[in-house]
Protein backbone atom coordinates (compact mmCIF):
# COMPACT_ATOMS: atom_id res chain seq x y z
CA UNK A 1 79.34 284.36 299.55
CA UNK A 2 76.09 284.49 298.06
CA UNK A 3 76.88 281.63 295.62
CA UNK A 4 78.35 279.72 298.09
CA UNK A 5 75.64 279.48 300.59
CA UNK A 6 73.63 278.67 297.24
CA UNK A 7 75.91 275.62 296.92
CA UNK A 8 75.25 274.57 300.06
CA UNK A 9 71.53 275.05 300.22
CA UNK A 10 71.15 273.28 297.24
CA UNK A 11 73.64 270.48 298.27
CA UNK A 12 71.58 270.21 301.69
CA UNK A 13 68.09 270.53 300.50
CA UNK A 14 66.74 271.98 297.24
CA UNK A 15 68.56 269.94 295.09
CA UNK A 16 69.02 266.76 297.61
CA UNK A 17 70.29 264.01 295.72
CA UNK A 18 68.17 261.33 297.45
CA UNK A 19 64.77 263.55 298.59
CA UNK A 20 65.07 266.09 295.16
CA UNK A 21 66.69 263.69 292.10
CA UNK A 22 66.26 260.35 293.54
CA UNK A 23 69.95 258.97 292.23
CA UNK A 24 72.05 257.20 293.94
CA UNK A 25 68.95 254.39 295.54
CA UNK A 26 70.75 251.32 294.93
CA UNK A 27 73.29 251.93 297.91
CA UNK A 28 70.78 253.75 299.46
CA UNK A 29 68.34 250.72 299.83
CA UNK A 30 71.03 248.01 300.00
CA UNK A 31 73.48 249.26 302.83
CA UNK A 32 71.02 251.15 305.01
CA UNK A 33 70.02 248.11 307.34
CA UNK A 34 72.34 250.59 310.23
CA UNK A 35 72.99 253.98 311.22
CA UNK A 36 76.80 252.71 310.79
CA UNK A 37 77.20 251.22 307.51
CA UNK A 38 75.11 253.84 305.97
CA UNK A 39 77.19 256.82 307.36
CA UNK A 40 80.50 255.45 306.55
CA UNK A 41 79.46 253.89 303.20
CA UNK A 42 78.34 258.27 302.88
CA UNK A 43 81.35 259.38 304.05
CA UNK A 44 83.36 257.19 301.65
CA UNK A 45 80.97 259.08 298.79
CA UNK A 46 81.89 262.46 300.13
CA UNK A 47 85.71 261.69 299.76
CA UNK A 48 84.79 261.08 295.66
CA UNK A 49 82.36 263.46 295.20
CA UNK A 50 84.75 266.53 296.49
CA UNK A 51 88.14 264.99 294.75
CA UNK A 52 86.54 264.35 291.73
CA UNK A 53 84.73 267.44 291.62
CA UNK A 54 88.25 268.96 292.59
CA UNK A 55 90.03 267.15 289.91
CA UNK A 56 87.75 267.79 286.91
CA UNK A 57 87.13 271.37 287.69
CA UNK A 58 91.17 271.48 287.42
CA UNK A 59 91.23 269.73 284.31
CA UNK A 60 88.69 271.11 282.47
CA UNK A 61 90.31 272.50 279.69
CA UNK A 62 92.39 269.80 279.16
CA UNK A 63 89.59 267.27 278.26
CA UNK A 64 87.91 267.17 274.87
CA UNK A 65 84.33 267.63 274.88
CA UNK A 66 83.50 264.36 272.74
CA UNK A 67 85.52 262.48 275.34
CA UNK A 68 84.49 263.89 278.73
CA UNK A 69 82.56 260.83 279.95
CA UNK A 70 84.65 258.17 279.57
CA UNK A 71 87.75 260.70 281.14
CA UNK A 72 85.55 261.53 283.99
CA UNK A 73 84.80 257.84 284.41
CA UNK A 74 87.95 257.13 284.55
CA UNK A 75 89.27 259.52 286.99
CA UNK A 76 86.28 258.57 289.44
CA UNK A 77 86.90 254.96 288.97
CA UNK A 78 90.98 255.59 290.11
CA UNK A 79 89.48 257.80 293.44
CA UNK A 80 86.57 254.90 294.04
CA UNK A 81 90.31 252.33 294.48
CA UNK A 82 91.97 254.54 296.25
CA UNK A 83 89.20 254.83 298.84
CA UNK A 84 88.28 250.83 298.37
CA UNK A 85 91.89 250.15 299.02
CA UNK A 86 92.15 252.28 302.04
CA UNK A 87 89.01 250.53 303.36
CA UNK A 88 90.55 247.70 303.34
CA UNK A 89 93.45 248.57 304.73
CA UNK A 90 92.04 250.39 307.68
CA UNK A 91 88.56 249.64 308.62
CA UNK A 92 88.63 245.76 306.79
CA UNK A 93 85.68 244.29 309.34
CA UNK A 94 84.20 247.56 307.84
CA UNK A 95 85.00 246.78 304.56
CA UNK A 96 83.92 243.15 304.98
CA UNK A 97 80.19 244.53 305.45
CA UNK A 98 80.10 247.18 302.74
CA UNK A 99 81.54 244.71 299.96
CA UNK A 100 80.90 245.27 296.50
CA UNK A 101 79.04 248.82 297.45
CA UNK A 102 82.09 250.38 297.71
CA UNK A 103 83.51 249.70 294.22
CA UNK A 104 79.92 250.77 292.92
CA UNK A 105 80.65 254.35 293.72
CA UNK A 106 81.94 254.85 290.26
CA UNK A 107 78.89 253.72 288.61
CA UNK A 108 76.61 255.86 291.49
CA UNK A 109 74.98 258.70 289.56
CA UNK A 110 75.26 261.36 292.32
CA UNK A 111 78.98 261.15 291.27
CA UNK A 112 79.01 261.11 287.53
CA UNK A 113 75.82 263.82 287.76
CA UNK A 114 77.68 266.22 289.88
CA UNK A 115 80.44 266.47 288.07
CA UNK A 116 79.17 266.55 284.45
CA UNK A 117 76.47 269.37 285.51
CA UNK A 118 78.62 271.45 287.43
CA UNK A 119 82.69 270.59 288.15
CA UNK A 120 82.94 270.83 284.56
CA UNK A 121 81.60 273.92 284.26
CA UNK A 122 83.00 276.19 287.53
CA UNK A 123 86.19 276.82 289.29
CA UNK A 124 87.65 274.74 291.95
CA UNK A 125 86.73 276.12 294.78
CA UNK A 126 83.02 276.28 293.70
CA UNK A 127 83.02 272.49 292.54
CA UNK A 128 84.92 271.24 295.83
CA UNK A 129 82.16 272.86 297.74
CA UNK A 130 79.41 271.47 295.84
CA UNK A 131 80.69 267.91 295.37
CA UNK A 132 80.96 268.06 299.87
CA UNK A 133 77.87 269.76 300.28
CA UNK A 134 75.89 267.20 297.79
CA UNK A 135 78.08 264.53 299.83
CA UNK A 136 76.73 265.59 303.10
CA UNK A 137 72.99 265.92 301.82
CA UNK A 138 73.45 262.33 300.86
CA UNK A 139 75.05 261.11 303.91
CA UNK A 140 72.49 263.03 306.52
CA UNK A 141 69.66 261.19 304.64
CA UNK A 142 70.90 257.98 304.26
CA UNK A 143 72.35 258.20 308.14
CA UNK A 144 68.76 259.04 308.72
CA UNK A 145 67.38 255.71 306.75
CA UNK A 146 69.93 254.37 308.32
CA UNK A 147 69.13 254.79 311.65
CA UNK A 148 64.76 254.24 311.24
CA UNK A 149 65.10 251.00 310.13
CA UNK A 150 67.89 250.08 312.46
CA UNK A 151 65.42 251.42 315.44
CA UNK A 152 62.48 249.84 313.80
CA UNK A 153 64.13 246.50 312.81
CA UNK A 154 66.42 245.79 315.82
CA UNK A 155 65.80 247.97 318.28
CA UNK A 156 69.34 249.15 318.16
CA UNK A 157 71.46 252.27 317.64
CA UNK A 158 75.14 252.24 316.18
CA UNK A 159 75.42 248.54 316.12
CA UNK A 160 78.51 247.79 314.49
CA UNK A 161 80.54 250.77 315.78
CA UNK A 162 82.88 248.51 317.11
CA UNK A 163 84.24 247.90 313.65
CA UNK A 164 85.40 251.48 313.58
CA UNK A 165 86.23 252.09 317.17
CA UNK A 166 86.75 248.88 319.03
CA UNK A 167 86.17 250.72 322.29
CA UNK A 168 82.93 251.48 321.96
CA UNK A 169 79.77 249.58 321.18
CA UNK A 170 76.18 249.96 320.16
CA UNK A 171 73.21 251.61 322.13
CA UNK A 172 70.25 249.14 322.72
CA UNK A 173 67.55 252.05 322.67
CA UNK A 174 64.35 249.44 323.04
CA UNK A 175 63.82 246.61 325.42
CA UNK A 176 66.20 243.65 324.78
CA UNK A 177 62.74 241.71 324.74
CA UNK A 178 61.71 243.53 321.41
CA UNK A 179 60.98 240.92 318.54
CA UNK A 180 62.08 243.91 315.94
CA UNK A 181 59.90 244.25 312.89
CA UNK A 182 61.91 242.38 310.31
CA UNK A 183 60.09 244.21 307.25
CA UNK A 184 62.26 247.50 308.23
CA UNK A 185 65.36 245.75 307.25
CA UNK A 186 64.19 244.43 304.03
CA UNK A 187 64.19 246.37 300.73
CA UNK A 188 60.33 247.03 300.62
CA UNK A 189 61.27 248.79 304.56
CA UNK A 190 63.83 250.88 303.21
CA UNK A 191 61.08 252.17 300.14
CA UNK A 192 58.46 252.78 303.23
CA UNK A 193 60.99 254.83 305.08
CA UNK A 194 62.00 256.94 301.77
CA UNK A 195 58.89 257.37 300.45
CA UNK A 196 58.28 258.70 304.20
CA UNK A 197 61.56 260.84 303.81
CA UNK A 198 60.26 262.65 300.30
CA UNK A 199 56.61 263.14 301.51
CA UNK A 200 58.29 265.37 304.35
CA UNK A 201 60.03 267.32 302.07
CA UNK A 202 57.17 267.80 299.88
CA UNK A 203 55.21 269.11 303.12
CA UNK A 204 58.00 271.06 304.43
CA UNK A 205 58.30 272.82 301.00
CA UNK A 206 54.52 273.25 300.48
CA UNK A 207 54.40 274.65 303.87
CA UNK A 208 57.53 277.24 303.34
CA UNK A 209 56.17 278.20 299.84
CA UNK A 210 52.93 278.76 301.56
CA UNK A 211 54.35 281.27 303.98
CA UNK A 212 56.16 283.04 301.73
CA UNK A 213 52.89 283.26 299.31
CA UNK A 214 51.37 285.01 302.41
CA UNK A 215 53.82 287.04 303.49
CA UNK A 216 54.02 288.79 299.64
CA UNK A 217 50.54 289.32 300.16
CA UNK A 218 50.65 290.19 302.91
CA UNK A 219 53.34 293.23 301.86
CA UNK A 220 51.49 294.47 299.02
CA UNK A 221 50.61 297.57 299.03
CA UNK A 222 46.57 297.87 299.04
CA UNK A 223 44.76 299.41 295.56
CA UNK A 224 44.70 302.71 294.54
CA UNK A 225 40.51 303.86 295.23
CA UNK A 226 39.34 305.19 292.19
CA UNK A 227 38.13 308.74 292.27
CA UNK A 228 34.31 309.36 291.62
């Protein structure tokens, strides 16, 4: 359980794709304009990430070392059209909006990176857990971007939800009279809000690491007085 809860930790957090490696910024900057296409563009990364991880970590042995990139490109390029074409299928105003970013999964690093530094190295269950756990730490932050520069930019809250479920429709958090601030859902916004993102981190980090300096400190026994 230990391991696992390592996994997870490090999928979440200490290893975050976007806040700790910085892969994966090209979707990241380009589809974040909404809380909505950001989340499901994620979620469509999470459905790669743990059946590629899956399907690697199975066939492992099977795949010669000299080889393994182009095999693992080529079984994450098969899942990426399985997912596009599903897309389409199901969600195709949804599709419509994400474009060419779906397609790009199999050239996003999180994927390739994942699964050449661990899924080919550990057993399934450990590589289906990291490739979802690194899928949800990239989905919560980019949901996050997602959702500042929607705020910031339009005012707006799931705008476009319709496209998924045509019953509902978006939240219009600030005044309809708000003139939204049209750097937010620009590129140079969505390196403002990141750069935002990873200075938090870095705080929240500092500020742990600082505690814990303390608290050793704190624990230690005092010195031994040397007799006279």
């Amino acid at each position: 359980m230990s391991i696992y809860k390592d996994i997870a930790w490090n999928g979440l957090w200490k290893q975050n794709s976007i806040l700790a490696q910085l892969l994966g910024l090209c979707p990241l900057l380009a589809v974040s304009t909404s809380l909505v296409n950001a989340v499901s563009l994620g979620l469509a990364t999470i459905l790669v990430m743990m059946l590629s991880n899956f399907a690697i970590s199975a066939l492992r042995a099977l795949i010669p070392y000299e080889i393994r990139i182009p095999v693992f490109v080529l079984i994450i390029a098969a899942l990426v059209t399985v997912v596009d074409l599903a897309f389409n299928a199901f969600l195709h105003d949804l599709y419509l909006v994400l474009g060419i970013f779906i397609p790009l999964i199999v050239t996003n690093c999180i994927v390739l990176a994942r699964v050449e530094a661990f899924a080919a190295k550990n057993g399934l269950r450990a590589a289906t857990l990291d490739g979802l756990m690194m899928g949800v730490g990239f989905v919560w932050v980019i949901g996050l971007l997602g959702a500042v520069r929607e705020l910031v930019g339009q005012g707006t809250l799931f705008s476009g939800i319709e496209m998924i479920f045509p019953t509902l429709s978006g939240i219009q958090v600030l005044p309809e009279s708000y003139p939204g601030f049209l750097i937010a859902m620009l590129p140079p916004g969505a390196f403002f809000v990141l750069g935002l993102l990873i200075a938090g981190r870095n705080w929240l980090d500092a500020r742990a690491n600082q505690r814990l300096r303390e608290h050793r400190l704190h624990d230690q026994p005092p010195p031994a007085s040397v007799p006279a």
